[in-house]
Protein backbone atom coordinates (compact mmCIF):
# COMPACT_ATOMS: atom_id res chain seq x y z
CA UNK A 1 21.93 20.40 -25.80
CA UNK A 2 19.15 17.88 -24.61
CA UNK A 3 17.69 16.29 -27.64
CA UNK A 4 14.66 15.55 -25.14
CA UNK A 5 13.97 17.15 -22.18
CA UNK A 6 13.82 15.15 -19.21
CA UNK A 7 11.04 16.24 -17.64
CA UNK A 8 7.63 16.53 -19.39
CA UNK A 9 8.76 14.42 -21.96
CA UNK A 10 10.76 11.47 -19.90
CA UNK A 11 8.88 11.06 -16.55
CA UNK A 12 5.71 11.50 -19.12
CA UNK A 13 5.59 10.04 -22.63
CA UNK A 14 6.44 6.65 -21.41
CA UNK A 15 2.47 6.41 -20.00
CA UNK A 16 1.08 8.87 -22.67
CA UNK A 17 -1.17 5.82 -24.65
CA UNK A 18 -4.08 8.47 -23.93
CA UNK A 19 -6.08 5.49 -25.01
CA UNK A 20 -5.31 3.53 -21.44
CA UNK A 21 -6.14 6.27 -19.43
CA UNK A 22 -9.15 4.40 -18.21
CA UNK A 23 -7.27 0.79 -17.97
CA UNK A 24 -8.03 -0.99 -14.26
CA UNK A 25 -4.93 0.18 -12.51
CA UNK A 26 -5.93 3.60 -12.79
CA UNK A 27 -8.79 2.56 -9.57
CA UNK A 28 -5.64 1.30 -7.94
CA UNK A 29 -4.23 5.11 -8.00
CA UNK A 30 -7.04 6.73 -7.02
CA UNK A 31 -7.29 4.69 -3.86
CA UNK A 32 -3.49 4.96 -2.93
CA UNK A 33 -4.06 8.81 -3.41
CA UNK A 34 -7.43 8.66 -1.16
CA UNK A 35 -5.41 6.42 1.70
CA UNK A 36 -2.74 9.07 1.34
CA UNK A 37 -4.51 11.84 2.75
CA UNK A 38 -5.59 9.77 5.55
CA UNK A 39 -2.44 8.85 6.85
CA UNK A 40 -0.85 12.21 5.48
CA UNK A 41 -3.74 14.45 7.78
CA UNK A 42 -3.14 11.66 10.72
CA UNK A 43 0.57 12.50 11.01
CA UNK A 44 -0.39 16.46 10.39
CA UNK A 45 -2.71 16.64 13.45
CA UNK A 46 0.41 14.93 15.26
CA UNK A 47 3.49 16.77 14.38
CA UNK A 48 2.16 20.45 13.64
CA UNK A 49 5.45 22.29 14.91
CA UNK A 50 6.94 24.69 12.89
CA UNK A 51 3.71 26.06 11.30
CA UNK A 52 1.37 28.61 11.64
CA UNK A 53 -2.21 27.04 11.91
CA UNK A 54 -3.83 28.75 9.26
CA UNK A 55 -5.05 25.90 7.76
CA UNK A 56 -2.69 23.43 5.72
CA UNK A 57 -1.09 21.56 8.76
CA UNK A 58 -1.57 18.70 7.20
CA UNK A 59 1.00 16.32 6.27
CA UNK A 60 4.26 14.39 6.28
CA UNK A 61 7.81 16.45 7.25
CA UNK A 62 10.10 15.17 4.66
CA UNK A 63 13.75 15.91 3.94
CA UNK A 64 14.72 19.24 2.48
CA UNK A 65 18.66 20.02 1.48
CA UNK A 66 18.66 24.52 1.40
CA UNK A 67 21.56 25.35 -0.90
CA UNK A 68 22.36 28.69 -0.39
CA UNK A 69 24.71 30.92 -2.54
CA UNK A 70 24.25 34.25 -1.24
CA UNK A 71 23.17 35.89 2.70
CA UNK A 72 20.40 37.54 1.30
CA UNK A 73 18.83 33.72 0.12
CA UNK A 74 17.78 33.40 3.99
CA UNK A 75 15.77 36.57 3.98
CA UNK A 76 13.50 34.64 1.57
CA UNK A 77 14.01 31.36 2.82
CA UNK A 78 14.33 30.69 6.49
CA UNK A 79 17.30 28.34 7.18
CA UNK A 80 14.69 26.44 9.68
CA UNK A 81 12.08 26.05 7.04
CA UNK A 82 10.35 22.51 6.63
CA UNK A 83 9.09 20.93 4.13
CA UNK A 84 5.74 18.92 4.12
CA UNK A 85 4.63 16.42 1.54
CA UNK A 86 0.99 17.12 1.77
CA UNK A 87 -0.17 13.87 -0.60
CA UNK A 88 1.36 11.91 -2.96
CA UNK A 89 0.20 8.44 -4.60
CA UNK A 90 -0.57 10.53 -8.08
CA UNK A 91 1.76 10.16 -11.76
CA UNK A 92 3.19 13.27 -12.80
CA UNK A 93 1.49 16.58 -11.16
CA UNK A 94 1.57 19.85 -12.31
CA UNK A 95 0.29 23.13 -12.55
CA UNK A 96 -0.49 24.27 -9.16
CA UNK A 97 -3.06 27.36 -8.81
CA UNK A 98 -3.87 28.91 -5.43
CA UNK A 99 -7.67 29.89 -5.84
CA UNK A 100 -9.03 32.89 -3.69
CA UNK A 101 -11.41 30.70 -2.18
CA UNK A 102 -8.08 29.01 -0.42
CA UNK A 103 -8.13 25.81 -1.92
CA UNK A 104 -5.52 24.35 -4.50
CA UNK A 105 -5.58 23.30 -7.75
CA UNK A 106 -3.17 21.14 -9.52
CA UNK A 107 -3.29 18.55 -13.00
CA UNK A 108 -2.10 14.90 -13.02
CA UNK A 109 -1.44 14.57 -16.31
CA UNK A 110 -1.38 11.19 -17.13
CA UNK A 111 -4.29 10.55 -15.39
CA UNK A 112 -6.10 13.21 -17.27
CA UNK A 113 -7.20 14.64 -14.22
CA UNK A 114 -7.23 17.73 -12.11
CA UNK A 115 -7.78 17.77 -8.84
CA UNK A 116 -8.63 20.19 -5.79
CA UNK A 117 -7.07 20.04 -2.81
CA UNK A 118 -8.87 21.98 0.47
CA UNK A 119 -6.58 23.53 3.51
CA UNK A 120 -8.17 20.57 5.78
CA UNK A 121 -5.95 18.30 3.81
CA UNK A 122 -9.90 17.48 1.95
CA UNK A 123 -9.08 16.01 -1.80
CA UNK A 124 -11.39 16.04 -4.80
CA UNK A 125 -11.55 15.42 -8.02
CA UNK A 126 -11.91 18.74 -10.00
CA UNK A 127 -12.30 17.41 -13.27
CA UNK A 128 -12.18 14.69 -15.48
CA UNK A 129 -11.44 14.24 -17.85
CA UNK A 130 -9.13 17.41 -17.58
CA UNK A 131 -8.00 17.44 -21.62
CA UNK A 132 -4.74 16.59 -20.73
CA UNK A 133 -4.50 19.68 -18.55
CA UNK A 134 -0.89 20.83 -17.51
CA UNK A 135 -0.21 24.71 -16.39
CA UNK A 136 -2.67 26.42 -14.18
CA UNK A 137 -3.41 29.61 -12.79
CA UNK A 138 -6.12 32.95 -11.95
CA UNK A 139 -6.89 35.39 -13.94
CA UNK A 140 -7.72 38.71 -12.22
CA UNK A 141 -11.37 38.51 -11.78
CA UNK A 142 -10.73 34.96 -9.83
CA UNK A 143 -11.19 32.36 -12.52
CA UNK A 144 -9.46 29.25 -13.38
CA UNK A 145 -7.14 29.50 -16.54
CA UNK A 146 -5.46 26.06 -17.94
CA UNK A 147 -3.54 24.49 -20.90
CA UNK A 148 -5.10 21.50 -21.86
CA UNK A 149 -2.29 20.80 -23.85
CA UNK A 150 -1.80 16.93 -23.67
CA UNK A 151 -5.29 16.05 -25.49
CA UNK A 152 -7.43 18.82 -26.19
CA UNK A 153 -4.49 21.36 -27.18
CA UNK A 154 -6.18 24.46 -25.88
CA UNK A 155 -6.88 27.16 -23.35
CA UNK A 156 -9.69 27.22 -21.40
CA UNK A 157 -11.39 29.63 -18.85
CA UNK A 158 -13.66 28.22 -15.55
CA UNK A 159 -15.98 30.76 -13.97
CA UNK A 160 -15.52 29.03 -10.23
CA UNK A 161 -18.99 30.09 -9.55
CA UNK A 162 -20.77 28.81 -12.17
CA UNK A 163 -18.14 25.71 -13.66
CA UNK A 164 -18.53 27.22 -17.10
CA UNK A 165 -15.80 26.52 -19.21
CA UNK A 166 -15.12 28.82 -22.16
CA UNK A 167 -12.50 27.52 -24.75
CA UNK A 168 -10.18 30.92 -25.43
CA UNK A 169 -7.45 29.12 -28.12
CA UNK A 170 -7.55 26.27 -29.68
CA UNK A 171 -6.05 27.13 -33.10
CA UNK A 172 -3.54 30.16 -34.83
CA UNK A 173 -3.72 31.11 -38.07
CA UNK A 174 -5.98 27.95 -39.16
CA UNK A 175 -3.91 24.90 -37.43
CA UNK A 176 -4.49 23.31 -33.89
CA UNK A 177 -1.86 24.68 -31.37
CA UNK A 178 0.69 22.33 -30.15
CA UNK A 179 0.73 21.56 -26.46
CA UNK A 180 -0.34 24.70 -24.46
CA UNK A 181 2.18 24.44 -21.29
CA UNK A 182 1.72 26.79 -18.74
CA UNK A 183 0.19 30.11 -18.26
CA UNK A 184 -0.10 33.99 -16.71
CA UNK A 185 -2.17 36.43 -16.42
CA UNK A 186 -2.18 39.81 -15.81
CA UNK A 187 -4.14 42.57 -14.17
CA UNK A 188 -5.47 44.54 -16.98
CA UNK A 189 -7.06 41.07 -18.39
CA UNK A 190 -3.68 39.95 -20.71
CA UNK A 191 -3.06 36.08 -21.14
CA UNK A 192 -0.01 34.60 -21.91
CA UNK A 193 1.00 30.88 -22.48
CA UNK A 194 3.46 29.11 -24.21
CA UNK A 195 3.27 26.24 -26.75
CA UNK A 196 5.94 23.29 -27.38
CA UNK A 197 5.80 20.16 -27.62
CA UNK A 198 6.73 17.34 -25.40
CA UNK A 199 6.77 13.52 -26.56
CA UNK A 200 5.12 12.58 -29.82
CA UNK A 201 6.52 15.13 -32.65
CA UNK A 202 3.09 14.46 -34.15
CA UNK A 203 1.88 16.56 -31.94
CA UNK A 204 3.70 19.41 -33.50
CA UNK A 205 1.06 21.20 -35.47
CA UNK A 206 2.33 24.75 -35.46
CA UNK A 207 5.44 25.11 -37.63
CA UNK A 208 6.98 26.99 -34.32
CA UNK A 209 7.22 26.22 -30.46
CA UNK A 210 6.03 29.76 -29.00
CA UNK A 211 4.95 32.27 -26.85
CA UNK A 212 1.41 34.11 -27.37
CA UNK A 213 -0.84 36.58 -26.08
CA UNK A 214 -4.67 36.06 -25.59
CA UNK A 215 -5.70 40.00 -25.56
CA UNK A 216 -8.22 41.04 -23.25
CA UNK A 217 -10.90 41.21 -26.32
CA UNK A 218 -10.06 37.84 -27.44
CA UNK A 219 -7.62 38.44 -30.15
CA UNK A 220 -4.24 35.61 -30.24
CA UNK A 221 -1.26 36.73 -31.10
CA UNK A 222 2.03 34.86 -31.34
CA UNK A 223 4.51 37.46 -29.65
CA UNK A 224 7.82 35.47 -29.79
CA UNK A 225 9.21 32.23 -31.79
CA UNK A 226 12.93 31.37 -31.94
CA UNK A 227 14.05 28.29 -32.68
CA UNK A 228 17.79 29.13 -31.61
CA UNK A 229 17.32 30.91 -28.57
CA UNK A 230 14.10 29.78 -27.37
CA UNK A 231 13.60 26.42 -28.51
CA UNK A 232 11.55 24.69 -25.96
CA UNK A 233 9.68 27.29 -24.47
CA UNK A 234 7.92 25.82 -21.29
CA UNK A 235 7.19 28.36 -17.50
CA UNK A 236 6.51 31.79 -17.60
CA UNK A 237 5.73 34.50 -14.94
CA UNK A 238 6.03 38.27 -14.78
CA UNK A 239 7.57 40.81 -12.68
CA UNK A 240 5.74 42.42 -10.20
CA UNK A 241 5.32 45.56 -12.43
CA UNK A 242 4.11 43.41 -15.44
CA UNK A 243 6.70 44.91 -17.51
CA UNK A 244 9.26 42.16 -17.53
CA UNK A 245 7.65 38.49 -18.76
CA UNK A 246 10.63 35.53 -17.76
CA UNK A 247 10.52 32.09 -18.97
CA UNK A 248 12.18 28.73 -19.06
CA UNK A 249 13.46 26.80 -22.06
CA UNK A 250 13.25 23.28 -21.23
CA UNK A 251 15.98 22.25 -24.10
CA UNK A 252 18.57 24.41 -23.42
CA UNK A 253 17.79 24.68 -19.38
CA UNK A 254 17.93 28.64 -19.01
CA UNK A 255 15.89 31.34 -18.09
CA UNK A 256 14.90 34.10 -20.39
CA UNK A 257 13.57 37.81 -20.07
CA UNK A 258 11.61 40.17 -22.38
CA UNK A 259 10.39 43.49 -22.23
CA UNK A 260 6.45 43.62 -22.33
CA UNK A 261 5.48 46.21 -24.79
CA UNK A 262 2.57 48.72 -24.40
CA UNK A 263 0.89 46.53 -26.93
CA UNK A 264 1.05 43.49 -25.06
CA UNK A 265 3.46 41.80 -27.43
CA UNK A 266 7.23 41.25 -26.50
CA UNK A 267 10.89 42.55 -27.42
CA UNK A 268 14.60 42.72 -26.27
CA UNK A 269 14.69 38.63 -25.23
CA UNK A 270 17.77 37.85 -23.43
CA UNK A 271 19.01 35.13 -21.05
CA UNK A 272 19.35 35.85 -18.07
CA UNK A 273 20.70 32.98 -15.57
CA UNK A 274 21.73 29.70 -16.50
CA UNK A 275 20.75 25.97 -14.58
CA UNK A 276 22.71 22.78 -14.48
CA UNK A 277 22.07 19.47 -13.30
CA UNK A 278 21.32 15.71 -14.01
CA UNK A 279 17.34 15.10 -13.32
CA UNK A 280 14.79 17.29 -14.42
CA UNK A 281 14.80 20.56 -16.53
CA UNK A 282 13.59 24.41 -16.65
CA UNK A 283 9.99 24.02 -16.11
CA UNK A 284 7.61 26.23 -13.80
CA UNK A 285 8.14 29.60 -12.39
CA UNK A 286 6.80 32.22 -10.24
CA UNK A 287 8.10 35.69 -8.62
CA UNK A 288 8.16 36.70 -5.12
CA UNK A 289 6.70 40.61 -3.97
CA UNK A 290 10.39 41.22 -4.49
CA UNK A 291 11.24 40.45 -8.06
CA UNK A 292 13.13 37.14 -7.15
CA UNK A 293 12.39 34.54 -9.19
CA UNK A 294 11.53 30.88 -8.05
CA UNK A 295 12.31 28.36 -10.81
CA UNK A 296 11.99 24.64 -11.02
CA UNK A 297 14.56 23.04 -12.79
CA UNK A 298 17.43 20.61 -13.03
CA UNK A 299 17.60 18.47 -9.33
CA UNK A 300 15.42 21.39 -7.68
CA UNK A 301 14.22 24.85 -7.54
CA UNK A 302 16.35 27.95 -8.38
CA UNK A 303 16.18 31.30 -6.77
CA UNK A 304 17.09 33.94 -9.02
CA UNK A 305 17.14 37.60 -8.70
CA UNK A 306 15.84 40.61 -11.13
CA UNK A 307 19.56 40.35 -12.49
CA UNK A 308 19.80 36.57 -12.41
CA UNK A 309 21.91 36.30 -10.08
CA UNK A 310 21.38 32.91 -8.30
CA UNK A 311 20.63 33.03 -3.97
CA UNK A 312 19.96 29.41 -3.74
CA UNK A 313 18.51 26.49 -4.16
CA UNK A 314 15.99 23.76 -2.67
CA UNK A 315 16.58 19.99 -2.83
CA UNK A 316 13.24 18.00 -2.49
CA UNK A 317 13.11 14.35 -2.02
CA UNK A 318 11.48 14.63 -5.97
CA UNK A 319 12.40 16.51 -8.40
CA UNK A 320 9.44 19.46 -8.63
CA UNK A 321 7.86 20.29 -12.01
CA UNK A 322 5.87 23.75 -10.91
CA UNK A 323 4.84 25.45 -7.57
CA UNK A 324 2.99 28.16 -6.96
CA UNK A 325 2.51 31.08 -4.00
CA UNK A 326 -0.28 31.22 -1.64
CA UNK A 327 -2.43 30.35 1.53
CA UNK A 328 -3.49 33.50 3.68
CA UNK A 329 -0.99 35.29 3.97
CA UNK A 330 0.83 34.46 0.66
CA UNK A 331 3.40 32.54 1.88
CA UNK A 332 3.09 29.64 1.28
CA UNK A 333 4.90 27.81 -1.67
CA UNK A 334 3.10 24.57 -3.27
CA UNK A 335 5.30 22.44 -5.02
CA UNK A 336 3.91 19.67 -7.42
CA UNK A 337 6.88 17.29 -8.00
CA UNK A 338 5.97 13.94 -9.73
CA UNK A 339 4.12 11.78 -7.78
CA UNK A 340 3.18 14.49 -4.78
CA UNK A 341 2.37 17.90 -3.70
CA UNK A 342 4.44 19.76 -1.12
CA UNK A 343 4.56 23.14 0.95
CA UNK A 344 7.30 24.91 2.61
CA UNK A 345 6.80 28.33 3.94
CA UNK A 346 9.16 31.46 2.89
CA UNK A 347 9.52 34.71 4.43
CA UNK A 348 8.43 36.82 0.93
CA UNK A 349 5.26 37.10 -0.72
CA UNK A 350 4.52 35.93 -3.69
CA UNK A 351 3.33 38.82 -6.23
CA UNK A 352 -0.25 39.46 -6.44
CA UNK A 353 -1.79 39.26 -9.99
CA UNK A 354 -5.71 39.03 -8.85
């Protein structure tokens, strides 16, 4: 057992002094980022083979090792694939949302920041100070959900249109929440995000590292806590049917499965596949039209199916923390991974939840 995982809480509590977020160096990383996408689109507009031109041509091909363990892995993942850092120059990213306007947004963490990043290899600053954002994603009715776990240790909403922010938990049952991690959402307006805690055990202001629900009226409910089986409690996703919700555990590197109850709340948790490996740990997650499940987690990303049954794996050059499914045709998977952002293209959608 991991008495801390290695990777929110290694690659990021070293540089967690929130108090130097604003030191000098931090100009010296925004202008490696900005002379990034230069050269990154420059070598994009020179080597586009291999992709569709749909927008996000951009960038560097880099080495990718496809491990797989079953034939059906290269229906999903085409043994030809490449994969393209799109920028890099940042600290830790995360949380990478595909927003229906076709852009991407992801969260540096360290650098309190989150960023947007256009399909003309374009880069901006979303916001900042983020609130220590981490996990990303879209609700339904196309607005911007995040944990701003790291510093302001809540969930927020963005209207897109409008950049109003609504806070929609910051507290349970009269104490701050711990770290919001990453989030889902679902069709008929649900929210769910989980809540551990990474780095500074001060931090820890919840007596339990859990799962909740934000219902559709506002209402927060905590819908699973174990400190046995579900200690660390980090990604989460749901099948396509939104009756199965799956997430990581970051301390004990597996991936779980509940039944989502006509109430919202959760029952019958299980584990269902298991990950091993020496740099990183169960983090992010998403699920393809087909039910598979893509997982980053110890020295890559997992492919998992319904039954957790593993297809294969990806080896990337670093070792990812999240990723997400889009571009037009919903094939496209972003992959944050510590100090860039990357894109490889698979032959499955990713399921729709807006």
């Amino acid at each position: 057992m991991l008495t801390h995982p290695v990777n929110e809480c290694q690659a990021l509590h070293y540089s967690f002094g929130w108090q130097r977020l604003k030191e000098a160096g931090e100009s010296r990383v925004l202008w490696r980022i900005w002379l990034s996408v230069g050269l990154v689109v420059a070598v994009g507009v020179l080597a586009k083979g291999g992709r569709a031109v749909n927008g996000w041509d951009f960038g560097t091909e880099v080495p990718l090792q496809i491990i797989a363990t079953t034939n059906d892995f290269y229906r999903l993942v085409s043994p030809t694939t490449k994969l393209f850092r799109l920028i890099t120059g940042f600290r830790f990213t995360e949380g990478p949302a595909y927003l229906p306007d076709g852009t991407l947004i992801f969260s540096d963490i360290p650098a309190n920041r989150l960023y947007r990043l256009h399909p003309d290899g374009k880069l901006e600053i979303f916001r900042e100070p983020s609130g220590g954002a981490n996990g990303n994603t879209v609700d339904a009715k196309g607005r911007l959900l995040t944990c701003e776990g790291f510093v302001n240790k809540r969930v927020t909403r963005t209207d897109l249109l409008t950049g109003q922010v609504e806070v929609l938990a910051s507290t349970y049952e009269g104490n701050p929440l711990n770290q919001p991690n990453d989030i889902i959402a679902t069709k008929d307006g649900r929210i769910y995000f989980t809540d551990p805690v990474f780095g500074d055990l001060r931090s820890k202001t919840q007596p339990v590292e859990g799962i909740y629900l934000i219902k559709p009226e506002g209402t927060l409910v905590r819908v699973w806590a174990d400190p046995d089986l579900q200690p660390k409690p980090n990604g989460l996703a749901l099948s396509p049917d939104g009756k199965r919700l799956y997430t990581t555990d970051s301390q004990r590197n597996v991936v779980r499965v509940y039944e989502v109850l006509p109430d919202g709340t959760l029952g019958g948790g299980r584990d269902l596949a298991k990950m091993e490996g020496k740099d990183g740990a169960g983090d992010g997650m998403r699920v393809d039209e087909e039910g598979n499940l893509w997982v980053t987690g110890p020295d890559g990303v997992w492919i998992f199916s319904p039954k957790g049954e593993l297809l294969g794996r990806l080896r990337l050059p670093e070792v990812p923390a999240n990723l997400c499914f889009g571009g037009p045709d919903h094939k496209h998977l972003f992959l944050t991974a510590r100090t860039s952002v990357y894109l490889l293209r698979t032959q499955v959608r990713g399921a729709r939840y807006w």
